[in-house]
N, C-alpha and C. Protein backbone atom coordinates (compact mmCIF):
# COMPACT_ATOMS: atom_id res chain seq x y z
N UNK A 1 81.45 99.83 108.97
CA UNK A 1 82.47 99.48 108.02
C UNK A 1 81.80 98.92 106.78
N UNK A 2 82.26 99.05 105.57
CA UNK A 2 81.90 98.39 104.71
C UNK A 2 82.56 97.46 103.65
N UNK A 3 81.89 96.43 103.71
CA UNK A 3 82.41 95.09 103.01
C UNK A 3 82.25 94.95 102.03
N UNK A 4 83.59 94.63 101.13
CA UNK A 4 83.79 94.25 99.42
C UNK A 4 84.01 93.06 98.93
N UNK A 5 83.44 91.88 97.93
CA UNK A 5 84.11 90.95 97.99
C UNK A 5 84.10 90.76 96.28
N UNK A 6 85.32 90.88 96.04
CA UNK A 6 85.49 90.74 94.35
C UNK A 6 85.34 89.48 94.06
N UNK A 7 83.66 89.17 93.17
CA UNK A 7 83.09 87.69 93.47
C UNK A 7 84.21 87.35 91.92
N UNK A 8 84.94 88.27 91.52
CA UNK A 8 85.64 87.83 90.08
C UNK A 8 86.71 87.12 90.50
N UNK A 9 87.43 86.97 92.03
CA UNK A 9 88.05 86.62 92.25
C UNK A 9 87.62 85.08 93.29
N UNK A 10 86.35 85.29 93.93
CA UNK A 10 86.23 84.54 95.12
C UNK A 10 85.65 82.93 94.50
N UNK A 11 85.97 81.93 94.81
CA UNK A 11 86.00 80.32 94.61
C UNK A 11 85.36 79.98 95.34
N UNK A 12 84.33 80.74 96.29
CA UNK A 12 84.09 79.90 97.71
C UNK A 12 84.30 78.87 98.79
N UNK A 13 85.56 79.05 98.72
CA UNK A 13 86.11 78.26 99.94
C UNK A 13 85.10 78.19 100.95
N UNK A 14 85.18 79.23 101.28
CA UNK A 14 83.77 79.11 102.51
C UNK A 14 84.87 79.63 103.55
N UNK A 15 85.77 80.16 103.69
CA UNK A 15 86.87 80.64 105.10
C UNK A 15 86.05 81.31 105.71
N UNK A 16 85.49 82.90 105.14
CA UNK A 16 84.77 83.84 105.50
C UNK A 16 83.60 83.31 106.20
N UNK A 17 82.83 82.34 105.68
CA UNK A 17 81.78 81.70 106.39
C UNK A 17 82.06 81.30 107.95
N UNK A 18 82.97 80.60 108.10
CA UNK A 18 83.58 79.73 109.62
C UNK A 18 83.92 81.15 109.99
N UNK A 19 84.17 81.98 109.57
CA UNK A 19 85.21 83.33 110.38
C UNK A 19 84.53 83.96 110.72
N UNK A 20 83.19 85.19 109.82
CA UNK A 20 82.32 85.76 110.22
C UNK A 20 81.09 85.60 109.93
N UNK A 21 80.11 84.07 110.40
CA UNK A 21 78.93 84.19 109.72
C UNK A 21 78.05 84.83 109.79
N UNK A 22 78.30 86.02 110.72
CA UNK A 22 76.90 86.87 110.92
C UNK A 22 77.36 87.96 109.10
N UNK A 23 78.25 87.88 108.55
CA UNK A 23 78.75 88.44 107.79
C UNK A 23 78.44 87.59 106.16
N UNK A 24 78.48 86.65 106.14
CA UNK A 24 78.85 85.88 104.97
C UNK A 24 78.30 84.23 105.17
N UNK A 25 77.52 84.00 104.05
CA UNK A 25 77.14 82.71 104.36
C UNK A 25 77.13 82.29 102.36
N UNK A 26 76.41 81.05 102.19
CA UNK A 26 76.19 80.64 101.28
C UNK A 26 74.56 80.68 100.70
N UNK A 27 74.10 80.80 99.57
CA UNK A 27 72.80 81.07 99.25
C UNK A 27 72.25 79.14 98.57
N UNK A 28 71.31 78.64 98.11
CA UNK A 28 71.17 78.00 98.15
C UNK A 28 71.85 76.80 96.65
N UNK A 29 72.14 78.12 95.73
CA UNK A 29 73.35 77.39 95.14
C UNK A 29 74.36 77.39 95.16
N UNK A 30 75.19 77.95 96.33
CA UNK A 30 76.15 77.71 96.99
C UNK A 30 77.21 78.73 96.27
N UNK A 31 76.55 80.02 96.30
CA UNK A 31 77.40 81.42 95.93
C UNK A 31 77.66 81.48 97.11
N UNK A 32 78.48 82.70 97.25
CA UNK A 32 78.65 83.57 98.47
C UNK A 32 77.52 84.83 98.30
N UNK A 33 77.33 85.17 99.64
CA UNK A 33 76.10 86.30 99.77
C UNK A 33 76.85 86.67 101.18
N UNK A 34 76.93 88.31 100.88
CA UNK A 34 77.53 88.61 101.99
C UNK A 34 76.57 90.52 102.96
N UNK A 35 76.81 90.74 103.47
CA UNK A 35 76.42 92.07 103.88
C UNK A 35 77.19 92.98 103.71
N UNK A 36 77.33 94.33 102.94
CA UNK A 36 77.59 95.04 102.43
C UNK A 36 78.30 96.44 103.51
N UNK A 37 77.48 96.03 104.56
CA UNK A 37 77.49 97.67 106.07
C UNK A 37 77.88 96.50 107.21
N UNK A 38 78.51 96.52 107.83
CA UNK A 38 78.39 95.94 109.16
C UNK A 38 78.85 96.79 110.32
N UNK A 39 78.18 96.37 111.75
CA UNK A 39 78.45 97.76 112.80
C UNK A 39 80.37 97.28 113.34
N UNK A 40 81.02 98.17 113.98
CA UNK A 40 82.49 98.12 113.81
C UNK A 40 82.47 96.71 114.75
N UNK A 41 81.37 96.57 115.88
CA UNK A 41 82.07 95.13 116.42
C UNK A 41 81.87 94.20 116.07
N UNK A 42 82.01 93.88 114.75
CA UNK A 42 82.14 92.91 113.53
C UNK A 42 83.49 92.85 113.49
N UNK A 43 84.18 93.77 113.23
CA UNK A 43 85.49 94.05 112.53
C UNK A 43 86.64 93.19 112.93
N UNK A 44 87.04 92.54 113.97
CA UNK A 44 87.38 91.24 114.30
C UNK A 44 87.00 89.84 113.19
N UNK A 45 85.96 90.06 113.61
CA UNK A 45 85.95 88.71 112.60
C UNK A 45 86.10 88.86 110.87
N UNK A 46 85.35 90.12 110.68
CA UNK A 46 85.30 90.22 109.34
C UNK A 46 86.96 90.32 108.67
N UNK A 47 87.71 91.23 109.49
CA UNK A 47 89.32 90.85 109.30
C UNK A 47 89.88 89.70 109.18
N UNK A 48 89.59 88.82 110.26
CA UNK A 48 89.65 87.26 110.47
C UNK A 48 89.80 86.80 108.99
N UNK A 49 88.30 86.71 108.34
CA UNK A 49 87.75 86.65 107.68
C UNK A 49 88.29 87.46 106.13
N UNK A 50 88.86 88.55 106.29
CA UNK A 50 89.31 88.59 104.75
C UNK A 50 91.22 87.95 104.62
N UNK A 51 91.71 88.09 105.75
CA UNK A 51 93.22 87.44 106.09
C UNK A 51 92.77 86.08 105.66
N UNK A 52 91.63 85.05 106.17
CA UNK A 52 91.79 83.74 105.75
C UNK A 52 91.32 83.13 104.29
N UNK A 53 91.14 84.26 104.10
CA UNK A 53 90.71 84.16 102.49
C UNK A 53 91.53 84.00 101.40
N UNK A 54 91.80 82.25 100.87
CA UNK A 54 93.33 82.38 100.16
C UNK A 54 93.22 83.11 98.80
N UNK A 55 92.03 83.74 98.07
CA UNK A 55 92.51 84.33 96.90
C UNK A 55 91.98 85.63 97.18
N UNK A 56 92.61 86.53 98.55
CA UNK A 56 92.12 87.51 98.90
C UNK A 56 91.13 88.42 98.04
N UNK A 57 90.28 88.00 98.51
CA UNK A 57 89.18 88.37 97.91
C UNK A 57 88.12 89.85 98.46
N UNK A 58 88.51 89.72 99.77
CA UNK A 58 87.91 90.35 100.79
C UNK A 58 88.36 91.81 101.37
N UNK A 59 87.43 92.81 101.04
CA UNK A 59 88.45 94.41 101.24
C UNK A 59 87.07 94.56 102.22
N UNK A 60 88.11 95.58 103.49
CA UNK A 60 87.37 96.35 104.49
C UNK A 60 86.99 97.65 104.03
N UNK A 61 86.85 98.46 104.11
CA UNK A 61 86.94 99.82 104.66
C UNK A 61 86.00 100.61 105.83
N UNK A 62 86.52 101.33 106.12
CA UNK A 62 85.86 102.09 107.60
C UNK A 62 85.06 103.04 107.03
N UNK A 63 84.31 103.64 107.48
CA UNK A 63 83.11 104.76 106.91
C UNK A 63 82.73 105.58 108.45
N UNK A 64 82.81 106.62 108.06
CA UNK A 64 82.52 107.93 109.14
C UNK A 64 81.24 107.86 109.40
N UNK A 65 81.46 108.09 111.27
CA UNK A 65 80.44 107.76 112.10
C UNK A 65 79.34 108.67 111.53
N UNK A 66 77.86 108.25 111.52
CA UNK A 66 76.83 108.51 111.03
C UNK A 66 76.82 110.45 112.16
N UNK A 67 76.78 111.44 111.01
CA UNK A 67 76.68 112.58 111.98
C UNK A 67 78.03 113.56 111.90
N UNK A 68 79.31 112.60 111.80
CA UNK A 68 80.19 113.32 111.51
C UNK A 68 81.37 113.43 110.66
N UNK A 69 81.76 114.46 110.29
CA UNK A 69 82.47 114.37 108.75
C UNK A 69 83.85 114.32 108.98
N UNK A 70 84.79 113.52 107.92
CA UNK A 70 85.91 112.47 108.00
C UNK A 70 86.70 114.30 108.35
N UNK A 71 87.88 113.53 109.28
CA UNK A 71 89.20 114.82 109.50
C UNK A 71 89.97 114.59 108.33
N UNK A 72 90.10 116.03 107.83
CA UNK A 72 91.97 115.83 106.89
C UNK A 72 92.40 115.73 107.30
């Protein structure tokens, strides 16, 4: 899946952090830094994680399994 986070919008609350930190943490001046690909059994938290986000900031999308091409 791959992860979007419109930093034009994001304040760093830090939600995403407590929700998915293998996903999203803070850098040492206290941006957000996040991972871009994550494998699908992430997708729990990273959902978690864009729902608790109060200036929704946070977009999923799914990406076709490595090998095979998306159905119409």
């Amino acid at each position: 899946m791959e992860i979007h986070v419109d930093m034009a919008l994001c304040q760093s609350h830090g939600q995403c952090v407590f929700a998915a930190p293998e996903v999203f943490s803070f850098d040492e001046e206290d941006r957000l830094v996040y991972v871009t690909s994550a494998d699908e059994d992430l997708r729990a938290a990273v959902s978690q994680a864009a729902g608790a986000c109060p200036v929704r900031a946070i977009h999923i999308d799914s990406t076709s399994p490595v090998g095979k091409e998306p159905t119409p």
